[in-house]
PDB file of N, CA and C in Angstrom:
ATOM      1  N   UNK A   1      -5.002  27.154 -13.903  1.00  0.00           N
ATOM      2  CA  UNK A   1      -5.562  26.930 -15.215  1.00  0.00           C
ATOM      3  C   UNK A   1      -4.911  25.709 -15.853  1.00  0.00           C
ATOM      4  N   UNK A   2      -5.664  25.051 -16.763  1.00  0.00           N
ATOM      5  CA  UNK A   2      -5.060  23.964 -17.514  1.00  0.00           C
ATOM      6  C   UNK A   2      -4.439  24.193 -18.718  1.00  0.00           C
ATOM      7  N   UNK A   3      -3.484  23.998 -19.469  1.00  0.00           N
ATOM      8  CA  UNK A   3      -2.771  23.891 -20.536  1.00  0.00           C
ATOM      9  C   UNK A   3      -1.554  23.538 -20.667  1.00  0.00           C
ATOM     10  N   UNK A   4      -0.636  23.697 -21.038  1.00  0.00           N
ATOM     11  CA  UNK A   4       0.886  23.343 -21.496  1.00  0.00           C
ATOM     12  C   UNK A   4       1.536  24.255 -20.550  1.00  0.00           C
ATOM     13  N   UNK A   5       2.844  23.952 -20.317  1.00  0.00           N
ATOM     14  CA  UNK A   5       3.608  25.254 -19.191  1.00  0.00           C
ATOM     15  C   UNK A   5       3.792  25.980 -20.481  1.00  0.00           C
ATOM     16  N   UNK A   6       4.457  26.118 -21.635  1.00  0.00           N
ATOM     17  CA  UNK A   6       4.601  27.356 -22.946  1.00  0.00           C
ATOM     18  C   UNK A   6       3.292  28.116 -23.046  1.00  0.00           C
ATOM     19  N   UNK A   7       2.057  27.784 -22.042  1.00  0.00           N
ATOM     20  CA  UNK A   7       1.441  29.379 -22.245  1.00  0.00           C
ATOM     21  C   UNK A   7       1.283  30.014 -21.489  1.00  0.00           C
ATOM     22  N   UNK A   8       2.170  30.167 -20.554  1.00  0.00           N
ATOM     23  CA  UNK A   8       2.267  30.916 -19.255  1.00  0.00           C
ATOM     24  C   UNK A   8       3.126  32.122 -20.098  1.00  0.00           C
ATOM     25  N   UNK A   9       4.367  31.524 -20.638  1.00  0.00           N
ATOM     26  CA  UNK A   9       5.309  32.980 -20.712  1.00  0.00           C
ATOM     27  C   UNK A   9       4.664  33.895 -22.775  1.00  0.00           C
ATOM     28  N   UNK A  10       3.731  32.696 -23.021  1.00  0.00           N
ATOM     29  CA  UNK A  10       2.749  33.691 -23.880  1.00  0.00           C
ATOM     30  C   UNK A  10       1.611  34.554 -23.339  1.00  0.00           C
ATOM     31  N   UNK A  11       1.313  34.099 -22.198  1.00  0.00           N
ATOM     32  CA  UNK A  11      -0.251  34.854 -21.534  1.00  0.00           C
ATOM     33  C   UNK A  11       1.168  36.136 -20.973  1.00  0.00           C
ATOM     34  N   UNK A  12       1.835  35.829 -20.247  1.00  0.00           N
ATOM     35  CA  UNK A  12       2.684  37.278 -20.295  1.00  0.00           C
ATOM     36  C   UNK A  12       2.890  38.241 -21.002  1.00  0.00           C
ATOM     37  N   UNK A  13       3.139  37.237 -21.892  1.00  0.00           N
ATOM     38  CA  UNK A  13       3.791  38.335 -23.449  1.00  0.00           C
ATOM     39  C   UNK A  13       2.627  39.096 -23.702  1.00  0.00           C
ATOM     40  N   UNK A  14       1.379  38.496 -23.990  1.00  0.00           N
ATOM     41  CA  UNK A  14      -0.100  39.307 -24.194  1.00  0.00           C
ATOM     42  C   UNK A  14      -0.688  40.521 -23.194  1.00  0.00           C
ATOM     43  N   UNK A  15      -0.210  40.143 -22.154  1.00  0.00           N
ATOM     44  CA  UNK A  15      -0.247  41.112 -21.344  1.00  0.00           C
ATOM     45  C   UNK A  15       0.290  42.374 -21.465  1.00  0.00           C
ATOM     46  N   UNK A  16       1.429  41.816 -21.422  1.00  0.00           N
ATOM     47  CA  UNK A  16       2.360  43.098 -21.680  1.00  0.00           C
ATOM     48  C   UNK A  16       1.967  43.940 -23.160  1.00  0.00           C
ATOM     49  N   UNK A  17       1.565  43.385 -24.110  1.00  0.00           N
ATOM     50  CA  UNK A  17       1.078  43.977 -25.145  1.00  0.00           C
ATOM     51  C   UNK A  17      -0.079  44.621 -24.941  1.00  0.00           C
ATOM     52  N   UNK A  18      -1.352  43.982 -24.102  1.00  0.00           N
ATOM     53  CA  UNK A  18      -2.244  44.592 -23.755  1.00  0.00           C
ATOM     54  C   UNK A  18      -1.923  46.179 -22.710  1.00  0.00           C
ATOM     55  N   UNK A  19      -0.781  46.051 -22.022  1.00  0.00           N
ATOM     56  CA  UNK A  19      -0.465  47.344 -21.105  1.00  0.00           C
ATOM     57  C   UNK A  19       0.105  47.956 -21.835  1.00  0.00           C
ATOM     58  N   UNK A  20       0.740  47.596 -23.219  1.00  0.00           N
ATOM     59  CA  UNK A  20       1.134  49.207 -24.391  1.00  0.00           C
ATOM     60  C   UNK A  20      -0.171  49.532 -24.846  1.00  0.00           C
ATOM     61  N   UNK A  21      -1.476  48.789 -24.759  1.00  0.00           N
ATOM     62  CA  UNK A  21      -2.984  49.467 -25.781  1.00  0.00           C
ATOM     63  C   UNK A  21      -2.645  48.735 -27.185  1.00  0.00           C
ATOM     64  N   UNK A  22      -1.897  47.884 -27.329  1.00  0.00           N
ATOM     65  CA  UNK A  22      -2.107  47.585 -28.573  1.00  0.00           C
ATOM     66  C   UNK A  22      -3.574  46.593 -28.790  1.00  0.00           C
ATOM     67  N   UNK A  23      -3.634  46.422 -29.866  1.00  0.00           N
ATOM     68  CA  UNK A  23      -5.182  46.179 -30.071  1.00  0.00           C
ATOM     69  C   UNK A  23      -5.031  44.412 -30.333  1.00  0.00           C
ATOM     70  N   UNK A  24      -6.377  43.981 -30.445  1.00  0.00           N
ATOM     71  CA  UNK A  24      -6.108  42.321 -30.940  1.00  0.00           C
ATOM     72  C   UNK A  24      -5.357  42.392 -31.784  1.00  0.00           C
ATOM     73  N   UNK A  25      -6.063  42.693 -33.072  1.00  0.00           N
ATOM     74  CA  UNK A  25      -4.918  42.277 -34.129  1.00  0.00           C
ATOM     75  C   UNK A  25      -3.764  42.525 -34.535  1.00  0.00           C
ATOM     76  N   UNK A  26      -3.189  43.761 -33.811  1.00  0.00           N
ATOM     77  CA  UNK A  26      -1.964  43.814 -33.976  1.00  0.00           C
ATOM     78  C   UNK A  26      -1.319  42.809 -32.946  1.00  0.00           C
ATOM     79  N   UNK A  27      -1.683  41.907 -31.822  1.00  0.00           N
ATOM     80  CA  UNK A  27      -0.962  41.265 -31.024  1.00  0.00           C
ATOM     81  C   UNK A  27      -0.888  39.754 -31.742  1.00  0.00           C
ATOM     82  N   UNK A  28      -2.044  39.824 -32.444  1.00  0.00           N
ATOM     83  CA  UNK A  28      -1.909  38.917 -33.333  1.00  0.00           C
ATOM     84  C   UNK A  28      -0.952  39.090 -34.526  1.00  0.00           C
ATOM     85  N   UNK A  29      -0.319  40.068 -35.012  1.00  0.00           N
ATOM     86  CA  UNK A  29      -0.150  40.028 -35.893  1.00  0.00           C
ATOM     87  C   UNK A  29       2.149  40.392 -35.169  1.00  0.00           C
ATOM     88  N   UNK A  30       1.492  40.583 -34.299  1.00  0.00           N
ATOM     89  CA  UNK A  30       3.330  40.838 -33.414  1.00  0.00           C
ATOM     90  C   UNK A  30       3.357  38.953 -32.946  1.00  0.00           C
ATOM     91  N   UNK A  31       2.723  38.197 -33.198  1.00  0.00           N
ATOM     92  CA  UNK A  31       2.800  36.994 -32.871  1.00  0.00           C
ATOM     93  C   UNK A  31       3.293  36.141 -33.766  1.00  0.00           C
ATOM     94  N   UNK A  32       2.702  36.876 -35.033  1.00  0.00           N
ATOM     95  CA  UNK A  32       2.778  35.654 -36.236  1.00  0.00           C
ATOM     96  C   UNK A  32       4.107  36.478 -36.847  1.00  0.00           C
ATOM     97  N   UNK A  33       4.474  37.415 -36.403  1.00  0.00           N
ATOM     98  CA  UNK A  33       6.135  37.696 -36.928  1.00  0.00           C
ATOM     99  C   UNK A  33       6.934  37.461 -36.262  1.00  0.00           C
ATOM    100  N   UNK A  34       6.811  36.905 -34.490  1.00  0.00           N
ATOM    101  CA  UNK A  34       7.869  36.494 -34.166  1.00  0.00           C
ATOM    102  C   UNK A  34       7.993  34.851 -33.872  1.00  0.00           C
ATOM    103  N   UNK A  35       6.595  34.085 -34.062  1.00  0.00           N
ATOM    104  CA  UNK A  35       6.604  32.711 -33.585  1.00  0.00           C
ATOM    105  C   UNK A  35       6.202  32.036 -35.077  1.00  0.00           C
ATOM    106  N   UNK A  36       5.719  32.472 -36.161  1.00  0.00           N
ATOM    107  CA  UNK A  36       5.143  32.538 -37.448  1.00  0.00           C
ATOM    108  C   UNK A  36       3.873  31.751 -37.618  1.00  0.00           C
ATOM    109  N   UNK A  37       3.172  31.611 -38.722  1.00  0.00           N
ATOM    110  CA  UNK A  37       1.762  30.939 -38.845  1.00  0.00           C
ATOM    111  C   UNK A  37       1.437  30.098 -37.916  1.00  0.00           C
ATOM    112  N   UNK A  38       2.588  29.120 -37.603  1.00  0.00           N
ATOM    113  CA  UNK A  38       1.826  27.834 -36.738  1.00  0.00           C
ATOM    114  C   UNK A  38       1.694  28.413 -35.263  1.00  0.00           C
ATOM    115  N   UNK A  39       1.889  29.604 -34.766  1.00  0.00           N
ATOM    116  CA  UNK A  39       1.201  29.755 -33.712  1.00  0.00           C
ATOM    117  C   UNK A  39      -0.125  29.900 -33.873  1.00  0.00           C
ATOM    118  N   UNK A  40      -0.680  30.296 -35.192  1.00  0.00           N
ATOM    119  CA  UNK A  40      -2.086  30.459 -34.909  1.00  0.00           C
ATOM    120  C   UNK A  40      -3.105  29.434 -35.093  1.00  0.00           C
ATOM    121  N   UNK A  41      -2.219  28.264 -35.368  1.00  0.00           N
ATOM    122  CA  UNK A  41      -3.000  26.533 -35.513  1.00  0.00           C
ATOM    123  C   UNK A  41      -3.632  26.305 -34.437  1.00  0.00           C
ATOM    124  N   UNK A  42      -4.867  25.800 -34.742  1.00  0.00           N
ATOM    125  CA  UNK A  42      -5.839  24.794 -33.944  1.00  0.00           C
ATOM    126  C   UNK A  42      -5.647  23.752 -34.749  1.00  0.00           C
ATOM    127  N   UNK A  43      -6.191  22.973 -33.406  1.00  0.00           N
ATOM    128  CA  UNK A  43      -6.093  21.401 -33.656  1.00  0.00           C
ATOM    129  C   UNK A  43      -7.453  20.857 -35.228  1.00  0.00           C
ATOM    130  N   UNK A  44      -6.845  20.228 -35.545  1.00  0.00           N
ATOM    131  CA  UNK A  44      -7.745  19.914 -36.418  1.00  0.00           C
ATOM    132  C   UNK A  44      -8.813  19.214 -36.437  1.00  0.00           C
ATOM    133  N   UNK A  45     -10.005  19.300 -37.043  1.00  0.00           N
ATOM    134  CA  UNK A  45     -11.329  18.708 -36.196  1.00  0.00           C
ATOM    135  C   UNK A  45     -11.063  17.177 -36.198  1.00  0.00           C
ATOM    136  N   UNK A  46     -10.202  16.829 -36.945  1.00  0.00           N
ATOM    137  CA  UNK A  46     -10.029  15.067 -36.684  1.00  0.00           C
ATOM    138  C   UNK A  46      -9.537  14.755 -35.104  1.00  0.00           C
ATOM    139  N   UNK A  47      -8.662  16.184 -34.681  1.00  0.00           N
ATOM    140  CA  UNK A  47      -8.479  15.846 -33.387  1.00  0.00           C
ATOM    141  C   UNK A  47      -9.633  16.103 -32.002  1.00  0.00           C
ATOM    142  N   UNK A  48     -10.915  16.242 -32.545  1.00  0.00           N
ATOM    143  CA  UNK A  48     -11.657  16.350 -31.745  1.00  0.00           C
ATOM    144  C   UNK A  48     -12.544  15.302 -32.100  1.00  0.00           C
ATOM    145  N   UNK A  49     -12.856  14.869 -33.499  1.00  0.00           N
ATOM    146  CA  UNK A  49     -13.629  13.735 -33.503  1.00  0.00           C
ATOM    147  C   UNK A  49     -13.209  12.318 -33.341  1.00  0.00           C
ATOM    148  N   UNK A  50     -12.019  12.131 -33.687  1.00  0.00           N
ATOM    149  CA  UNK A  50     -11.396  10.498 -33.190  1.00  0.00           C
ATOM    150  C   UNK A  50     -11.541  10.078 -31.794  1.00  0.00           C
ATOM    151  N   UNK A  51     -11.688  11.113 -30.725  1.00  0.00           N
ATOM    152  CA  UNK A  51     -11.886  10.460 -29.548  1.00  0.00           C
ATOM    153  C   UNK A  51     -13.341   9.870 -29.395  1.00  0.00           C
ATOM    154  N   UNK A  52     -14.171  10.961 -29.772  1.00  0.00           N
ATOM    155  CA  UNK A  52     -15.638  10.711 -29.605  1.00  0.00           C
ATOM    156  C   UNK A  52     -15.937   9.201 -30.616  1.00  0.00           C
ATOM    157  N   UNK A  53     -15.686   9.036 -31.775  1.00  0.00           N
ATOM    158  CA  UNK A  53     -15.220   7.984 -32.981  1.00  0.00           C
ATOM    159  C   UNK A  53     -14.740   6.740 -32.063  1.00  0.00           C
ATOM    160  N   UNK A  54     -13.923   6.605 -31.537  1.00  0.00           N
ATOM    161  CA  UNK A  54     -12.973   5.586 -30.866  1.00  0.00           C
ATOM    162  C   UNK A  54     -13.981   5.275 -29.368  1.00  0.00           C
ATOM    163  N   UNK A  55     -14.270   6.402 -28.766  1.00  0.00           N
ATOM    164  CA  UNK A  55     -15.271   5.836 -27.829  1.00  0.00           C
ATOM    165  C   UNK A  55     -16.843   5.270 -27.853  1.00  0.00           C
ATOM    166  N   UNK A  56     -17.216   5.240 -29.000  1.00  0.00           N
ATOM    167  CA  UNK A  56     -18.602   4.952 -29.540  1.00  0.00           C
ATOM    168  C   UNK A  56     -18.174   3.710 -30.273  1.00  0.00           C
ATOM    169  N   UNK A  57     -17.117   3.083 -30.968  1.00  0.00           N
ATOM    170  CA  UNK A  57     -16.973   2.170 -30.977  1.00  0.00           C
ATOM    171  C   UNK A  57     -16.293   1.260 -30.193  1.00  0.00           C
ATOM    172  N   UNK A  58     -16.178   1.811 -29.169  1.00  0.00           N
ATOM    173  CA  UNK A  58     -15.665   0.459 -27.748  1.00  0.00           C
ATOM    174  C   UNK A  58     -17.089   0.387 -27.462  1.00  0.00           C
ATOM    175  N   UNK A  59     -18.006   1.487 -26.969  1.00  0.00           N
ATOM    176  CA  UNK A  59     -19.567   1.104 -26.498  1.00  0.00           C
ATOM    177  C   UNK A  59     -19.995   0.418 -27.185  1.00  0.00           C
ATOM    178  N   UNK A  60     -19.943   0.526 -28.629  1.00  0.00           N
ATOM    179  CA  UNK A  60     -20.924  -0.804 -29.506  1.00  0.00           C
ATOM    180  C   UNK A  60     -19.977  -2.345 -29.525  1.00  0.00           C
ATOM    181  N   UNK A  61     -19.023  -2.470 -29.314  1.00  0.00           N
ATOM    182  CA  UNK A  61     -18.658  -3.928 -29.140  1.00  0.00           C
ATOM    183  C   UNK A  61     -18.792  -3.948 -27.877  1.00  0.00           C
ATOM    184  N   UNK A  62     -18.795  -3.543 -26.886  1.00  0.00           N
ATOM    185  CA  UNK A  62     -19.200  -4.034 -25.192  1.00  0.00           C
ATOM    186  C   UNK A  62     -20.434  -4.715 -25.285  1.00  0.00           C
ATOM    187  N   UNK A  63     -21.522  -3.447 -26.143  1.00  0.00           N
ATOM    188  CA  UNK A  63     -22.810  -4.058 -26.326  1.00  0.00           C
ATOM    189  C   UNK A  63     -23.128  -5.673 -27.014  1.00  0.00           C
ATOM    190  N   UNK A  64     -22.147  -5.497 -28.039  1.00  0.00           N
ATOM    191  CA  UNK A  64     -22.372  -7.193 -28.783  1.00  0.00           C
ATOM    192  C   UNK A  64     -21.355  -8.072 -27.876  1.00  0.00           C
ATOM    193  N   UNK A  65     -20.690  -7.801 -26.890  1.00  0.00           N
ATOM    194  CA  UNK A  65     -20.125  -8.956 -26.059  1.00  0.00           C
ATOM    195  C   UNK A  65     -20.874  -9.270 -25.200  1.00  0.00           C
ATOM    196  N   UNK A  66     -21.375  -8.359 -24.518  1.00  0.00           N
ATOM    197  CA  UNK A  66     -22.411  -8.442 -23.451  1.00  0.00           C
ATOM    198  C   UNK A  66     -23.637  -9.311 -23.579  1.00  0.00           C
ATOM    199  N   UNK A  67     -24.239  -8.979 -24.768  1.00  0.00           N
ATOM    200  CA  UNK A  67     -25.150  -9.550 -25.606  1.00  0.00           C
ATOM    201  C   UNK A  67     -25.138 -11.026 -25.611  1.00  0.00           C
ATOM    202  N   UNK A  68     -23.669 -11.394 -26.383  1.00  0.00           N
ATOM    203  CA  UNK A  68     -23.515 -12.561 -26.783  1.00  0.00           C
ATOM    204  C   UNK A  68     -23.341 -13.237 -25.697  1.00  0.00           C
ATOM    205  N   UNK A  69     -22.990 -13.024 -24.530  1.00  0.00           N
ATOM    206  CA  UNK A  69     -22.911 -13.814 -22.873  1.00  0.00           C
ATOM    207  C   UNK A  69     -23.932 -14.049 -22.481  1.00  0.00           C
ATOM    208  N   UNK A  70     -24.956 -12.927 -22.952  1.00  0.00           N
ATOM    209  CA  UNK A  70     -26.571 -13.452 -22.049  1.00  0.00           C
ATOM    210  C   UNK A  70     -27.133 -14.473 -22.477  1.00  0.00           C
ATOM    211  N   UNK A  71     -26.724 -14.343 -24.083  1.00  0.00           N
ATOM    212  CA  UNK A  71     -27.634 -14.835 -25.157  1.00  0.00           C
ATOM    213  C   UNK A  71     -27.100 -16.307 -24.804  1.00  0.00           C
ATOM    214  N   UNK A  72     -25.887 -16.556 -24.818  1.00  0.00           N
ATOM    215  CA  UNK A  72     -25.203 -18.039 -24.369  1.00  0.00           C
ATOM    216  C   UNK A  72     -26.280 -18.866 -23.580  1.00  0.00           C
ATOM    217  N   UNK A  73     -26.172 -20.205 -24.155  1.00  0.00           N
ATOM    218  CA  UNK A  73     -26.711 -20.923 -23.477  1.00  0.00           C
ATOM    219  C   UNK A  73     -25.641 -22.248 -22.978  1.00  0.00           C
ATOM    220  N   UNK A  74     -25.852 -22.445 -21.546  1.00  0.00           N
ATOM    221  CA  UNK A  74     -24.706 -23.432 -21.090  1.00  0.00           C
ATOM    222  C   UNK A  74     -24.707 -24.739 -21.454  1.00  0.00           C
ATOM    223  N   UNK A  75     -23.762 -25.346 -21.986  1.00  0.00           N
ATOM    224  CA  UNK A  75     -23.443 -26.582 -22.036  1.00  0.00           C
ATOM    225  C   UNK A  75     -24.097 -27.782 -21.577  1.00  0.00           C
ATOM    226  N   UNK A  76     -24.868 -28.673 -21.874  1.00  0.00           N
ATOM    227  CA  UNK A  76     -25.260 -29.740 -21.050  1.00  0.00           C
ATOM    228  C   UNK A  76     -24.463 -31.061 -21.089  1.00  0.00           C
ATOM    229  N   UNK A  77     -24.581 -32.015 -20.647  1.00  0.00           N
ATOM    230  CA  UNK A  77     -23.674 -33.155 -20.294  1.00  0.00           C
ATOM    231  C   UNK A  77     -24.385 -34.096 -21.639  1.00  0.00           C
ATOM    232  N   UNK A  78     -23.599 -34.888 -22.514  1.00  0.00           N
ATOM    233  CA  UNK A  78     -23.843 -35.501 -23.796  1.00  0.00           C
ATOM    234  C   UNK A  78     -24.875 -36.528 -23.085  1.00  0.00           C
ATOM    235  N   UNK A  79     -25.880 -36.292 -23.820  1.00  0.00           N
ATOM    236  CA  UNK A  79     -27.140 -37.314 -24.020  1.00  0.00           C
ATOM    237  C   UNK A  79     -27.736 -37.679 -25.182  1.00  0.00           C
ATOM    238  N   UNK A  80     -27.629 -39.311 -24.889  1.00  0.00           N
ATOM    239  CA  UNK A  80     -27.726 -40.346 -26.320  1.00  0.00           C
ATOM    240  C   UNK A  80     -29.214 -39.274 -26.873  1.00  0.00           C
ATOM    241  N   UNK A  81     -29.379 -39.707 -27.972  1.00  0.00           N
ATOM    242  CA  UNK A  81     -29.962 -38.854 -28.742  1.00  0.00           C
ATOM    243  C   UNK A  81     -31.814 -39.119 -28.248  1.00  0.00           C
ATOM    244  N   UNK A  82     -32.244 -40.214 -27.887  1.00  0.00           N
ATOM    245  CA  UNK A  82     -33.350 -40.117 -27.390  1.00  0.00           C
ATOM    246  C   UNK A  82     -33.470 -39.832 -25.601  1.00  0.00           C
ATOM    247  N   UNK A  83     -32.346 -39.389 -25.381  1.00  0.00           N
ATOM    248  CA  UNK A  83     -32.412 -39.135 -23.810  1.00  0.00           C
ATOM    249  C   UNK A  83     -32.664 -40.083 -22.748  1.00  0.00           C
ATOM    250  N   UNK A  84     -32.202 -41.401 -23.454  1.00  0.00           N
ATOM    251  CA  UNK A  84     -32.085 -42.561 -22.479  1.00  0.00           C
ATOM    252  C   UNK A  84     -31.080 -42.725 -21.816  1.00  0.00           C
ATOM    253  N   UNK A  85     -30.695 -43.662 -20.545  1.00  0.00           N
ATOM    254  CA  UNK A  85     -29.817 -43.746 -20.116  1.00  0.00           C
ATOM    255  C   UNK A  85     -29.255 -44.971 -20.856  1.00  0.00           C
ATOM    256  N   UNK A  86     -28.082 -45.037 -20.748  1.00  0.00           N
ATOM    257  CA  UNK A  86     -27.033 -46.283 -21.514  1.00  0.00           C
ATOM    258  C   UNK A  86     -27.448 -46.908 -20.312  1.00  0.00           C
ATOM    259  N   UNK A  87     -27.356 -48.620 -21.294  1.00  0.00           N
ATOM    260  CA  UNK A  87     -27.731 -49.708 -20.476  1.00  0.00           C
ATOM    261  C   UNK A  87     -26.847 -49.873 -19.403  1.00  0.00           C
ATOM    262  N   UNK A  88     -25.144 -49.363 -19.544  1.00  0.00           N
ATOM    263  CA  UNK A  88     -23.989 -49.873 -18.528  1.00  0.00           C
ATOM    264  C   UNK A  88     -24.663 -48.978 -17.178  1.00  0.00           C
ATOM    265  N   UNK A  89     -24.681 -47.571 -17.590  1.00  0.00           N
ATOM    266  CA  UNK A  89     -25.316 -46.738 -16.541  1.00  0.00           C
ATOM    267  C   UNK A  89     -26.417 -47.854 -15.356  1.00  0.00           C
ATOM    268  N   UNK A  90     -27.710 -48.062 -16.378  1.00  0.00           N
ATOM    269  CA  UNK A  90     -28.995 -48.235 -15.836  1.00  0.00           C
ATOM    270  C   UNK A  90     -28.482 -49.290 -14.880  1.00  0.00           C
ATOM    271  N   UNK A  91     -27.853 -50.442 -15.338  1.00  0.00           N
ATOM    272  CA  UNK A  91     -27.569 -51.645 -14.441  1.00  0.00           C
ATOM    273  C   UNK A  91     -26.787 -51.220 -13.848  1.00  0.00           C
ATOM    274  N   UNK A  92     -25.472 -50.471 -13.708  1.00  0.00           N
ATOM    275  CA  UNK A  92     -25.313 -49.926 -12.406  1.00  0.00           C
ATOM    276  C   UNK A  92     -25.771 -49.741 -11.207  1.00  0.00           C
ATOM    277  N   UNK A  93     -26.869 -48.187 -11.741  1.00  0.00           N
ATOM    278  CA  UNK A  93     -27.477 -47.836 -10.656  1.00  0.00           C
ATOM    279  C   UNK A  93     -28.658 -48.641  -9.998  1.00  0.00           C
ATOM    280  N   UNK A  94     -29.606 -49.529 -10.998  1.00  0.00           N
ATOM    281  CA  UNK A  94     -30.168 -50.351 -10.239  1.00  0.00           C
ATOM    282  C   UNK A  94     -30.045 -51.211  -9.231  1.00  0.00           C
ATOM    283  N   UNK A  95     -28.087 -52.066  -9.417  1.00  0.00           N
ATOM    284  CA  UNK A  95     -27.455 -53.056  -8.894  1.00  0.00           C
ATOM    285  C   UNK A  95     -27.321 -51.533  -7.477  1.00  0.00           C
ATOM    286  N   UNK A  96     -26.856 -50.873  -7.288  1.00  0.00           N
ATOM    287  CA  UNK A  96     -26.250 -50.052  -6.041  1.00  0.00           C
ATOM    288  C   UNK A  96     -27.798 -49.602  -5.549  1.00  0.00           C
ATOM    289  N   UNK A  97     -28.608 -49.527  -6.009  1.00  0.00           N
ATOM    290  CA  UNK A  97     -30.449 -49.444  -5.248  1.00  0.00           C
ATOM    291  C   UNK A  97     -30.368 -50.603  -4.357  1.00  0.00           C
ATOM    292  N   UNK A  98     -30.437 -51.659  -5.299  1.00  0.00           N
ATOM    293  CA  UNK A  98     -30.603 -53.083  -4.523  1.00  0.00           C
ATOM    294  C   UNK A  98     -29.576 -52.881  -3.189  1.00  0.00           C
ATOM    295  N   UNK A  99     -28.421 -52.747  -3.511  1.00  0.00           N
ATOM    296  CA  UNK A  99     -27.171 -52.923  -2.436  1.00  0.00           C
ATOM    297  C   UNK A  99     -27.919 -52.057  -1.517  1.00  0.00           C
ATOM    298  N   UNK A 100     -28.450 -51.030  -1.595  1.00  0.00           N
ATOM    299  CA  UNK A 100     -29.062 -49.830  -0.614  1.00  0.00           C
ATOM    300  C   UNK A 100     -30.000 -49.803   0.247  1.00  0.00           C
ATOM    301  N   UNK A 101     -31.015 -51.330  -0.657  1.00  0.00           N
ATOM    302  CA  UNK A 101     -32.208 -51.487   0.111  1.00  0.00           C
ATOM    303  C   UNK A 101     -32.145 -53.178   0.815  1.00  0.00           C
TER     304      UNK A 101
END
């Protein structure tokens, strides 16, 4: 079974109360006079909702990272504003055509 090793030698203790016939509430009530109120604490519902809380907000920022990667658009190489080639370029490559042909 899963829990803490401290409820092994309480599931004993209950036992053994259960083999005198004592009833629930008196085992409950032989509990809370020898271990007092805070044995009978449960966790408090904050401790059941912060996980669910904490994991629903990692899923919604995965979603807007994810998002924002698709949505990206890549970088292109700087082009003069009418998409011409610079004159140093053009005579370049024309001069290395010529050399080619």
């Amino acid at each position: 079974m899963f829990g803490c090793g401290s409820a092994i030698p309480l599931r004993e203790e209950i036992q053994g109360h259960l083999k005198e016939g004592k009833s629930q509430q008196q085992i409950i009530e032989a509990f809370v006079a020898k271990y007092g109120q805070n044995i009978l604490s449960a966790p408090p519902k904050t401790a059941w909702v912060t996980p669910f809380a904490v994991l629903s907000c990692g899923l919604i920022l995965v979603f807007f990272v994810i998002k924002a990667w698709t949505q990206r658009k890549p970088k292109l190489a700087a082009v003069s504003q009418t998409g011409a080639m610079p004159d140093a370029y053009r005579d370049r490559l024309e001069k290395e055509l010529e050399d080619l042909g």
